[in-house]
Protein backbone atom coordinates (compact mmCIF):
# COMPACT_ATOMS: atom_id res chain seq x y z
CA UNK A 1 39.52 -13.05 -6.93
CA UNK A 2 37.19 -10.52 -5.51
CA UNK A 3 34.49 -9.36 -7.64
CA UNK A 4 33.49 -6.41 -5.37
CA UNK A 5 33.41 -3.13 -7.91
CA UNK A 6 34.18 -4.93 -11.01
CA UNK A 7 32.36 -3.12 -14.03
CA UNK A 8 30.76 -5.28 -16.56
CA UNK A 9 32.40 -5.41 -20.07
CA UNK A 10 31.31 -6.00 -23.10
CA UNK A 11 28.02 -6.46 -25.51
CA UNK A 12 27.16 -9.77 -24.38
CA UNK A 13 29.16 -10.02 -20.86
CA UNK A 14 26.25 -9.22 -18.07
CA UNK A 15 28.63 -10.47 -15.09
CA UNK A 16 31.91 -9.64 -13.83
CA UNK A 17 34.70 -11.26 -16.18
CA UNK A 18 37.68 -12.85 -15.27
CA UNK A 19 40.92 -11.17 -14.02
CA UNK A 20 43.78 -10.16 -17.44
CA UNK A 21 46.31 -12.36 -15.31
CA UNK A 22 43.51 -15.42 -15.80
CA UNK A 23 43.60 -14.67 -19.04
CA UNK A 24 47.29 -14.53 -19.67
CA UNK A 25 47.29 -17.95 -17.55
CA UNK A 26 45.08 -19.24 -20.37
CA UNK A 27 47.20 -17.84 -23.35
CA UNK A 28 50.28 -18.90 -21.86
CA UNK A 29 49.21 -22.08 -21.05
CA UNK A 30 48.28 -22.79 -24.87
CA UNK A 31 51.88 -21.63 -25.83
CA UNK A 32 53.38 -24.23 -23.90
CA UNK A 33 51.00 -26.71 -25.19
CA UNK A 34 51.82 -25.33 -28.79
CA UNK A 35 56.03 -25.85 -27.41
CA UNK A 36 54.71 -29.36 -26.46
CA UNK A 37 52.95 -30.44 -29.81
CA UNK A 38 56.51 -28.68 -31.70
CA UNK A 39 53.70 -26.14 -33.44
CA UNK A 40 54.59 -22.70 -34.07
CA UNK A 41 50.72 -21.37 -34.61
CA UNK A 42 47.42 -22.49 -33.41
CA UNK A 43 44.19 -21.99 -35.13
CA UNK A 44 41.04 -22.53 -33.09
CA UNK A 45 38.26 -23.47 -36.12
CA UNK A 46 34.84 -21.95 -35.11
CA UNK A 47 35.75 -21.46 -31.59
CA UNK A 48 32.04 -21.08 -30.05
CA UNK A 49 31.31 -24.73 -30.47
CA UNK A 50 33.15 -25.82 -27.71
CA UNK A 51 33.43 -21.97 -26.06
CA UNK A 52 37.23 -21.52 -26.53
CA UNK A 53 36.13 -18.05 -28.02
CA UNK A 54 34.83 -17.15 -24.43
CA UNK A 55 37.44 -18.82 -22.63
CA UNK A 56 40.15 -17.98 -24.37
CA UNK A 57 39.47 -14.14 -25.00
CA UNK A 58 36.71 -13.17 -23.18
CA UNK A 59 34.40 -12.52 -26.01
CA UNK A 60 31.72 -14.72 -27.41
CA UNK A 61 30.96 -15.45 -31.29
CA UNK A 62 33.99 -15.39 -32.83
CA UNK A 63 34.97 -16.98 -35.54
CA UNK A 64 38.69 -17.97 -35.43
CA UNK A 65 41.38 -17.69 -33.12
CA UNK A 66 44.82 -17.61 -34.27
CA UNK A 67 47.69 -17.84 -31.86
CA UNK A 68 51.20 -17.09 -33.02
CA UNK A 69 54.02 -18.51 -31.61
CA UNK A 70 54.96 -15.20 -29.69
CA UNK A 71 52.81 -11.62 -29.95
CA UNK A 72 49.58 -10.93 -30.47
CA UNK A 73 46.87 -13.35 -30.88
CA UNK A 74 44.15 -12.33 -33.00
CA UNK A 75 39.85 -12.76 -32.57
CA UNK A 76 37.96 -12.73 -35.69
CA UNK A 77 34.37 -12.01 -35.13
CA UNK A 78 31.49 -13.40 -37.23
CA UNK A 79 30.82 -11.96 -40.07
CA UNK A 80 27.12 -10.39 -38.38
CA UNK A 81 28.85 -8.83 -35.29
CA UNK A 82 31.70 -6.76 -36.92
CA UNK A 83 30.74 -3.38 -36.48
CA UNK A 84 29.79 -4.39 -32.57
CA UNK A 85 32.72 -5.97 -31.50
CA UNK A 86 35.10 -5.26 -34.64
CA UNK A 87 38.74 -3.76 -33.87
CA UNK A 88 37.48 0.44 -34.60
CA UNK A 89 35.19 1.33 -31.88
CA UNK A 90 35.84 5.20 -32.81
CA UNK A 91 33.61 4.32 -36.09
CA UNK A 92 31.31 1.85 -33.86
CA UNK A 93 27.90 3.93 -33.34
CA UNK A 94 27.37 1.87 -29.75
CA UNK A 95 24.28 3.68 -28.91
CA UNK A 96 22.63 1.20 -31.03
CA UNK A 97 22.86 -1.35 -28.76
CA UNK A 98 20.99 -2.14 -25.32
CA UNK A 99 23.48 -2.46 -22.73
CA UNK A 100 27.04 -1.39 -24.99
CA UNK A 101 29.80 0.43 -24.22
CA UNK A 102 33.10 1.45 -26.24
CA UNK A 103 34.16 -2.16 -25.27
CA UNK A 104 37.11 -2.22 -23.16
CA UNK A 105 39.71 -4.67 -23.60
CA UNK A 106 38.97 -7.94 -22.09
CA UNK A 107 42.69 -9.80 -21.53
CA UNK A 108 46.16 -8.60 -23.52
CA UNK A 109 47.84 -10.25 -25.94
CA UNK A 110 44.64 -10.37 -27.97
CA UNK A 111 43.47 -8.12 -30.95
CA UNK A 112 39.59 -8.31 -31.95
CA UNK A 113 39.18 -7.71 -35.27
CA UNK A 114 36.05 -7.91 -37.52
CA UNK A 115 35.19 -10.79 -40.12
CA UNK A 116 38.15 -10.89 -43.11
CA UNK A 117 38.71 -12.45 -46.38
CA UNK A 118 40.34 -15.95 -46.15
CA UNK A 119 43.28 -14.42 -47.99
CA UNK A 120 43.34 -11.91 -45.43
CA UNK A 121 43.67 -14.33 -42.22
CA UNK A 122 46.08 -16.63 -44.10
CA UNK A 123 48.55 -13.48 -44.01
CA UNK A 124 47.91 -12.69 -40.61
CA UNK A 125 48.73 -16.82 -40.20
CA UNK A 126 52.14 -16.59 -42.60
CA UNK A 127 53.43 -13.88 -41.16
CA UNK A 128 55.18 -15.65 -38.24
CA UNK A 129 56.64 -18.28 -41.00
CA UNK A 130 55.17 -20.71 -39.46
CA UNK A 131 56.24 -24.61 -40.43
CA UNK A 132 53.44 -26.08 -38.23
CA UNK A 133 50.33 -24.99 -37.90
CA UNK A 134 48.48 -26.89 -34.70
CA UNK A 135 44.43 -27.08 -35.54
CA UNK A 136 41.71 -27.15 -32.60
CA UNK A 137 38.51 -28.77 -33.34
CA UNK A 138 40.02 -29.21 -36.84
CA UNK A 139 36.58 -30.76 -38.48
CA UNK A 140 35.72 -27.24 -39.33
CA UNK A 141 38.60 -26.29 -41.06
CA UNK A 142 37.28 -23.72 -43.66
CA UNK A 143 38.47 -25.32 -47.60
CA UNK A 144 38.55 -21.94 -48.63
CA UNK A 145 41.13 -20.85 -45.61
CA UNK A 146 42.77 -24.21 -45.94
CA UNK A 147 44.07 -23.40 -49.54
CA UNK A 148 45.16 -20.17 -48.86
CA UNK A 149 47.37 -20.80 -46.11
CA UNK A 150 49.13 -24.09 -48.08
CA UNK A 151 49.62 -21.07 -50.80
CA UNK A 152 51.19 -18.55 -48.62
CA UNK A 153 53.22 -20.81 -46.74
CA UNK A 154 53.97 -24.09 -49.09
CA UNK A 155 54.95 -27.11 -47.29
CA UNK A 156 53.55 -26.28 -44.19
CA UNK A 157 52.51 -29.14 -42.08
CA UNK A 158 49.19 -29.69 -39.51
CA UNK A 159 48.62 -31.14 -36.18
CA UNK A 160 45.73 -32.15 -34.33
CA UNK A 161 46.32 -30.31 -31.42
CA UNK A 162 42.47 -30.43 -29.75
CA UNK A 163 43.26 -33.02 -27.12
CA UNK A 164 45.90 -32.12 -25.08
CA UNK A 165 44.31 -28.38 -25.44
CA UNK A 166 41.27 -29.89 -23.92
CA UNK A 167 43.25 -31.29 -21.14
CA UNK A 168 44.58 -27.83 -20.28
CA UNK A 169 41.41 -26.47 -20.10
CA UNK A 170 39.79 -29.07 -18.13
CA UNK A 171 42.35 -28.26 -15.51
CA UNK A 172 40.59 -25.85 -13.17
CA UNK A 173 42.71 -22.48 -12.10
CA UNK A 174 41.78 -21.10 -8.69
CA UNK A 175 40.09 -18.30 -10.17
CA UNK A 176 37.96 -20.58 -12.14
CA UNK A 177 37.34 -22.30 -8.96
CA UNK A 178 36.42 -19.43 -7.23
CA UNK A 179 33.52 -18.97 -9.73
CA UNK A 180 32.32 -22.23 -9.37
CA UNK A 181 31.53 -22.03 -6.12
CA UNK A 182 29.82 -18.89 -6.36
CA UNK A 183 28.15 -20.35 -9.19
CA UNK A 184 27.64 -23.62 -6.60
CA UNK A 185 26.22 -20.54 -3.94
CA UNK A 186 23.64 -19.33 -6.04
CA UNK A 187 21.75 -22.67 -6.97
CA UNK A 188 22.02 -23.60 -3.26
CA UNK A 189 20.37 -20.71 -2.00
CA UNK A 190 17.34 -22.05 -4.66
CA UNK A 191 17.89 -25.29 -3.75
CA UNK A 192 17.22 -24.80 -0.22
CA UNK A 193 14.45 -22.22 -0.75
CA UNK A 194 12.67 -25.06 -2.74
CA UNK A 195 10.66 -26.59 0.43
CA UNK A 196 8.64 -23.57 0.80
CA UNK A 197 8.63 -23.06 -3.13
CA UNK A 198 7.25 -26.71 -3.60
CA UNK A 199 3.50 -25.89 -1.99
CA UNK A 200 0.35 -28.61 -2.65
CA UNK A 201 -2.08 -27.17 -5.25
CA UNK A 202 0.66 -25.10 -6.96
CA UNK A 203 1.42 -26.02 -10.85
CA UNK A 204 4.52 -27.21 -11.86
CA UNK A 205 4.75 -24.18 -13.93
CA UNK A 206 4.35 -21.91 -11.04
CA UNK A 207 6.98 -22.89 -9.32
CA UNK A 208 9.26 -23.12 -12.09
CA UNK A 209 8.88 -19.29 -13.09
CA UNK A 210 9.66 -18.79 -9.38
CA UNK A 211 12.95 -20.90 -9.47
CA UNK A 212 13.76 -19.26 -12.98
CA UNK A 213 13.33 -15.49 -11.46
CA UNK A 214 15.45 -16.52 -8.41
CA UNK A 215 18.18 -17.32 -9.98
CA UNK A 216 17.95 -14.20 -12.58
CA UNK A 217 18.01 -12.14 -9.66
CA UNK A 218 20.62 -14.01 -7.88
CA UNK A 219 23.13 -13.27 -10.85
CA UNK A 220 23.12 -16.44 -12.77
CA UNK A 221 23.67 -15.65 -16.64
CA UNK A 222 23.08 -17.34 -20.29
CA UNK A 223 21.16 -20.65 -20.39
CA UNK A 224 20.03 -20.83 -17.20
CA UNK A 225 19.08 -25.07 -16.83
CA UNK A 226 17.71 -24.97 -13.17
CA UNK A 227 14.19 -26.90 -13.36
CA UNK A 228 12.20 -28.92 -11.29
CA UNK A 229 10.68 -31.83 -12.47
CA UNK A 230 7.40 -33.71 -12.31
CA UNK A 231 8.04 -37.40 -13.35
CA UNK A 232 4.75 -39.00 -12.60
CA UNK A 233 3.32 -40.60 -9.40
CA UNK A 234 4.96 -43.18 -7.14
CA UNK A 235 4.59 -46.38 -8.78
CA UNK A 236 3.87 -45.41 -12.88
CA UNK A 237 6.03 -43.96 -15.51
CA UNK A 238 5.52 -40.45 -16.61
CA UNK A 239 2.84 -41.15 -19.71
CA UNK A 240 4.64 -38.17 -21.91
CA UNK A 241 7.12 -35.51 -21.89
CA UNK A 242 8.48 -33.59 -18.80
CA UNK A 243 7.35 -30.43 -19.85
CA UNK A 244 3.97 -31.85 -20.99
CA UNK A 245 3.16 -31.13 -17.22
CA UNK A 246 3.19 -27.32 -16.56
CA UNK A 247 -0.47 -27.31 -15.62
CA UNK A 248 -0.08 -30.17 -13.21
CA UNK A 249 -1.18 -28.98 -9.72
CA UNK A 250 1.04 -30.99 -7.07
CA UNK A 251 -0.18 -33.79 -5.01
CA UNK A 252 0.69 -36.51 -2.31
CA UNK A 253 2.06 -39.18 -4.30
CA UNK A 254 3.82 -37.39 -6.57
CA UNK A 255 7.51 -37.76 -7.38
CA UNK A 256 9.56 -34.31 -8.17
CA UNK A 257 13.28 -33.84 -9.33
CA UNK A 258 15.09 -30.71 -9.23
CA UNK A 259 18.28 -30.74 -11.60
CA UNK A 260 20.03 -27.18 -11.69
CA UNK A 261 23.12 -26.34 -14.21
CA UNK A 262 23.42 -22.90 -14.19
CA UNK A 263 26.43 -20.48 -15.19
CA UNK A 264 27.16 -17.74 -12.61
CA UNK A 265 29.95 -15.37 -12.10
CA UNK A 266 32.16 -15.68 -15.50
CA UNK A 267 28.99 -18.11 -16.65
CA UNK A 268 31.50 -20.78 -15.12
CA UNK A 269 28.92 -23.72 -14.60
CA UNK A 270 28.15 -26.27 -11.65
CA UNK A 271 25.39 -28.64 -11.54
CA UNK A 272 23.73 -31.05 -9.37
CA UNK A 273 20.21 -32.81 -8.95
CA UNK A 274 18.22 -34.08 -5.91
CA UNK A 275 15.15 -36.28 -5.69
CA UNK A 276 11.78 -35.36 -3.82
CA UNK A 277 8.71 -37.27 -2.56
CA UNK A 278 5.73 -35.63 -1.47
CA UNK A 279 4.33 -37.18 0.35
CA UNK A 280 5.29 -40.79 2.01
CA UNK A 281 7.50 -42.34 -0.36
CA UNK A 282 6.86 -46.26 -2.29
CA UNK A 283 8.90 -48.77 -1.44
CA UNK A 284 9.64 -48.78 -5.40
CA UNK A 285 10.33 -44.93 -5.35
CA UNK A 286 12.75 -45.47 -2.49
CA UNK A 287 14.70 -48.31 -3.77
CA UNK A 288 14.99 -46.37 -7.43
CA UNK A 289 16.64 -43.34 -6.18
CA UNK A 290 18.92 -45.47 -3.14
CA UNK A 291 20.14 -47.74 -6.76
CA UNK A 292 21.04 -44.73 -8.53
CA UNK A 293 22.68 -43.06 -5.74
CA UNK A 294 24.30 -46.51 -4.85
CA UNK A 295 25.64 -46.94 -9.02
CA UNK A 296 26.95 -42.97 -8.77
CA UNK A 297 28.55 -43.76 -5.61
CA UNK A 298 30.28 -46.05 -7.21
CA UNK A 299 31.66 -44.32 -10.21
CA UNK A 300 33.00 -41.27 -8.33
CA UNK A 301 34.72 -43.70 -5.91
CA UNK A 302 37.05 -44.67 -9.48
CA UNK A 303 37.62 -40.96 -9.89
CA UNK A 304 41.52 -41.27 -9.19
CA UNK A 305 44.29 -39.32 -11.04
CA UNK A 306 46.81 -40.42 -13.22
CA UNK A 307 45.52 -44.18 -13.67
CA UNK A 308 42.08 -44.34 -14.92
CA UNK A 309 40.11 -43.07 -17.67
CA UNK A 310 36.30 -42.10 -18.18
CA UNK A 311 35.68 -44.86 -20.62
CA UNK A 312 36.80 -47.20 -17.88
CA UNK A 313 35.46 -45.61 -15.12
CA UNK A 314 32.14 -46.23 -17.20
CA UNK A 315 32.82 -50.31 -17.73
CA UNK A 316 33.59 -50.83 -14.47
CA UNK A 317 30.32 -48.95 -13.10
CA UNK A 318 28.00 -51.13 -15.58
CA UNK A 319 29.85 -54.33 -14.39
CA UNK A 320 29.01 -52.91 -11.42
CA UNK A 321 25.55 -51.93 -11.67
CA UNK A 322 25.08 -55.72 -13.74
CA UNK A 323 26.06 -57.07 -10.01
CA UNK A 324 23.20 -55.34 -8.32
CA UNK A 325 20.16 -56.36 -10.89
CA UNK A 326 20.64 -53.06 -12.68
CA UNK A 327 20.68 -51.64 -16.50
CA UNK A 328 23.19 -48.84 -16.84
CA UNK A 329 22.07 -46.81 -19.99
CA UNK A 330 24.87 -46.61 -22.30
CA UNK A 331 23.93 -44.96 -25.54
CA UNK A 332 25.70 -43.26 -28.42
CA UNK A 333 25.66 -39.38 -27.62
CA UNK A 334 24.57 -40.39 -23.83
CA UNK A 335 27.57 -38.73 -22.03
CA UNK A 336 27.31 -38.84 -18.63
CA UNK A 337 30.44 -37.89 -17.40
CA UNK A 338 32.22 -34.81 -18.98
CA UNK A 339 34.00 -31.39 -17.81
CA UNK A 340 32.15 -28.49 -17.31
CA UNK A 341 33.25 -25.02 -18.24
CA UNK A 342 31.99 -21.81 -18.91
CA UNK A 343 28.73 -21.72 -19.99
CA UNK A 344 27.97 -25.60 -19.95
CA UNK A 345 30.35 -28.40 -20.99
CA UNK A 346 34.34 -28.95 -21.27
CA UNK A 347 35.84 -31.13 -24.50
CA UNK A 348 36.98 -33.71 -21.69
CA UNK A 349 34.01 -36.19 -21.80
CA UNK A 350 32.93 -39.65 -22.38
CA UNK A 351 31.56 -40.37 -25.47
CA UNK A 352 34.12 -37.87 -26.79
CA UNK A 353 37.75 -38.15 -28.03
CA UNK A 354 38.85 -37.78 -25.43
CA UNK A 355 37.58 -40.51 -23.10
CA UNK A 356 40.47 -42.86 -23.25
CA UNK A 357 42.90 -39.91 -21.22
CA UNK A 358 43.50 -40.54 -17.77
CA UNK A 359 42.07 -38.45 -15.08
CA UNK A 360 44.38 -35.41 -14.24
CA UNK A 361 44.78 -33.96 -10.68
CA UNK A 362 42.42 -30.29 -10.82
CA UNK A 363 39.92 -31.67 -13.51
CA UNK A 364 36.27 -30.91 -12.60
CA UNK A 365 33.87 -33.32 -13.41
CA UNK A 366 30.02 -33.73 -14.10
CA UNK A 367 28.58 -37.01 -13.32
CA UNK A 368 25.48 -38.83 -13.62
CA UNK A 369 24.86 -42.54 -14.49
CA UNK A 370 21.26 -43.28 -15.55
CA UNK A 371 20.34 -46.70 -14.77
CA UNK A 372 16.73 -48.01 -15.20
CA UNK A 373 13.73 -48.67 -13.06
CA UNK A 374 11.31 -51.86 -13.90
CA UNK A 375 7.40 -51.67 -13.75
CA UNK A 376 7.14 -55.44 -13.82
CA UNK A 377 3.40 -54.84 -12.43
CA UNK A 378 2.82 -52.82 -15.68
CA UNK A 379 4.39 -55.07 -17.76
CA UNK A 380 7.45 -56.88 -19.18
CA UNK A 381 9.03 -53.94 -20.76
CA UNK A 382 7.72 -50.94 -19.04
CA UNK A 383 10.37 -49.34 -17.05
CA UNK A 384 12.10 -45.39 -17.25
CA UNK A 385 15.47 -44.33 -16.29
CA UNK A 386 16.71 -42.38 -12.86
CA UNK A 387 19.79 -40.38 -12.05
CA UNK A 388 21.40 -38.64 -9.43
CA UNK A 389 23.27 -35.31 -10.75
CA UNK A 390 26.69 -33.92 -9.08
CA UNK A 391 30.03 -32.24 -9.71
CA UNK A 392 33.53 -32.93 -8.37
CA UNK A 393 36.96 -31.62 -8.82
CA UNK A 394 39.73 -34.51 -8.89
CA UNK A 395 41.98 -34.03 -6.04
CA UNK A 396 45.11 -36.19 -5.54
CA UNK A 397 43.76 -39.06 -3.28
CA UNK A 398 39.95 -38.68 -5.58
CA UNK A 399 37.04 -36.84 -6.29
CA UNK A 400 35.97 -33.78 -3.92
CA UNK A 401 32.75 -33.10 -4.01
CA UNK A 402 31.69 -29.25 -5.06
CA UNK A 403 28.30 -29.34 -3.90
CA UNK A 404 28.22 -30.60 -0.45
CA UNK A 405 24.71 -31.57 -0.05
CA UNK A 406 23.10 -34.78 0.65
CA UNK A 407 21.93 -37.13 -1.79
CA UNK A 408 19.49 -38.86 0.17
CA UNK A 409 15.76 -38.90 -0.98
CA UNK A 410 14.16 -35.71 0.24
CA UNK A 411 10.43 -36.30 2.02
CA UNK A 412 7.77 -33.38 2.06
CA UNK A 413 4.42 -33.94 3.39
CA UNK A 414 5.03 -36.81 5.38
């Protein structure tokens, strides 16, 4: 997709959106998951949790999605942005608003409306008749909605229908694709630019407004997670937080991450992470970041289709790690391999429901194992964890990686 003379749409689109046949892809794609699960409707419950709302229709904060076995599926907006985004832009006084238009339509098939009773949507719901409703993310199933729905259509039955959703999603189209590595463009032309950025004598918050106005300027959108790092000298923990150290001029000796994760064109998202001495690297230092290379290494070389899942993918890497003398950090909520979508993550994740699926052929991937470095100088339990960050698509013989840079421990100052 070319993105040449696209207008922006939209109150809170500030980038060029995705073409209506991506969005048909999308819509159509549910239906035959709906066909799949034998559902006749599909209700996605507070949609912005896991950004269906955006992916699914092009708009962000909605409410509910309902998707009827044929027609028109409908967007409710929250209750706070219906006369912005509501379905009567004629009465909509969009001068009010930095940046708005008369919205355009975003992707057909799909009617915007503003927020409505719970009666309201359960007619909009019965009116296809349907016998099975299919619920994504079904924990937030509104009581109030649920009741009237079993009252307009009695005897109607409900399916968890998040997972194999998830799995369609997760699936990367070629248009999505194409974002990413624009998105994957961006960051690198940071990420290269970072030598000169990285000066002795300059604060760590310095150089971070720098990075941050970069990648404004470059195009990148929403939450923009591109940050470098100071995590402490060679040879000592950092003693505090990472952003503790704004006013910390750098030095020889010091150590310096830069992770970015930052949405760009369609706020699809890509992320990586590379490691910097400045200065002539420890012996300690060096062996740290060659271990967590060497443990990440390993996990993308299990990446396979069709045979493998992320939860065993993540046994065999601590097994793995256990062989080399290392601590893998395996924590609930740690998830350190997961899709990534627009904005930041996809449902398809460890430490998620969906971790026991096997790997599908066009999934994209974020992965970083943390394992731990020991400060036995400093004492029995002093230590601090270390990753490397990168992102790769599963092709049919394994992972292909997006980013294409090295991983290798980057010296300045030497």
């Amino acid at each position: 997709m070319n993105y040449k003379g696209k207008p922006m749409v939209g109150r809170y689109e500030q980038v060029e959106l995705f073409s209506k046949a991506e969005y048909r892809r999308r819509l159509d794609g549910i239906r035959r998951v709906m066909k799949e699960q034998e559902v006749e409707c599909a209700l996605f419950l507070e949609p912005g949790e896991e950004t269906y709302d955006h992916w699914l229709t092009g708009r962000r904060y909605l409410d509910l999605i309902i998707v009827p076995e044929t027609g028109e599926a409908t967007g409710v907006c929250l209750g706070e942005l219906n006369e912005a985004l509501c379905d009567d832009p004629d009465e909509t006084d969009f001068g009010r608003y930095i940046l708005q238009k008369k919205p355009d339509p975003l992707c057909e098939g799909v009617k915007i409306i503003g927020h409505a009773s719970d009666r309201y949507l359960a007619g909009i719901i019965a009116s296809g008749n349907p016998r099975r409703i299919g619920l994504v993310l079904p924990v937030n199933m509104n009581a109030f909605l649920y009741d009237e729905i079993v009252k307009a259509l009695p005897g109607v039955e409900f399916a968890d229908i998040s997972i194999p959703v998830a799995i369609f999603r997760s699936v990367k189209s070629g248009e999505e694709m194409y974002a990413v590595r624009q998105s994957r463009n961006i960051q690198m032309k940071v990420m290269e630019a970072l030598p000169q950025i990285l000066r002795l004598g300059r604060t760590i918050g310095e150089m971070q407004w720098e990075i941050s106005n970069l990648l404004t300027e470059l195009g990148t959108t929403g939450v923009r997670n591109g940050n470098i790092h100071y995590n402490g000298p060679m040879d000592a923990p950092l003693d505090g937080p990472m952003n503790a150290f704004g006013d910390h001029k750098l030095q020889i000796g010091d150590r310096i991450s830069a992770l970015f994760e930052v949405p760009g064109p369609g706020h699809q998202v890509i992320a990586f992470e590379r490691h910097y001495s400045i200065g002539e690297p420890s012996k300690g230092y060096r062996e740290s970041v060659e271990n967590a290379i060497r443990v990440h290494e390993f996990a993308v070389s299990q990446m396979k289709p069709n045979g493998i899942s992320l939860a065993q993918i993540a046994v065999k890497t601590r097994k793995y790690a256990n062989t080399l003398g290392l601590e893998l950090r395996e924590s609930l909520g740690w998830n350190w391999m997961h899709g990534m979508g627009a904005f930041f993550y996809d449902q398809y994740s460890l430490e998620d429901y969906t971790e026991d699926l096997p790997l599908q052929e066009g999934i994209m991937l974020h992965c970083h194992p943390l394992i731990y470095r020991n400060f036995p100088e400093l004492g029995p339990n002093v230590r601090e964890g270390i990753h490397l960050v990168n992102t790769y698509r599963i092709g049919p013989d394994g992972a292909e990686d997006l980013v294409g840079m090295p991983k290798d421990l980057i010296v300045l100052y030497a």
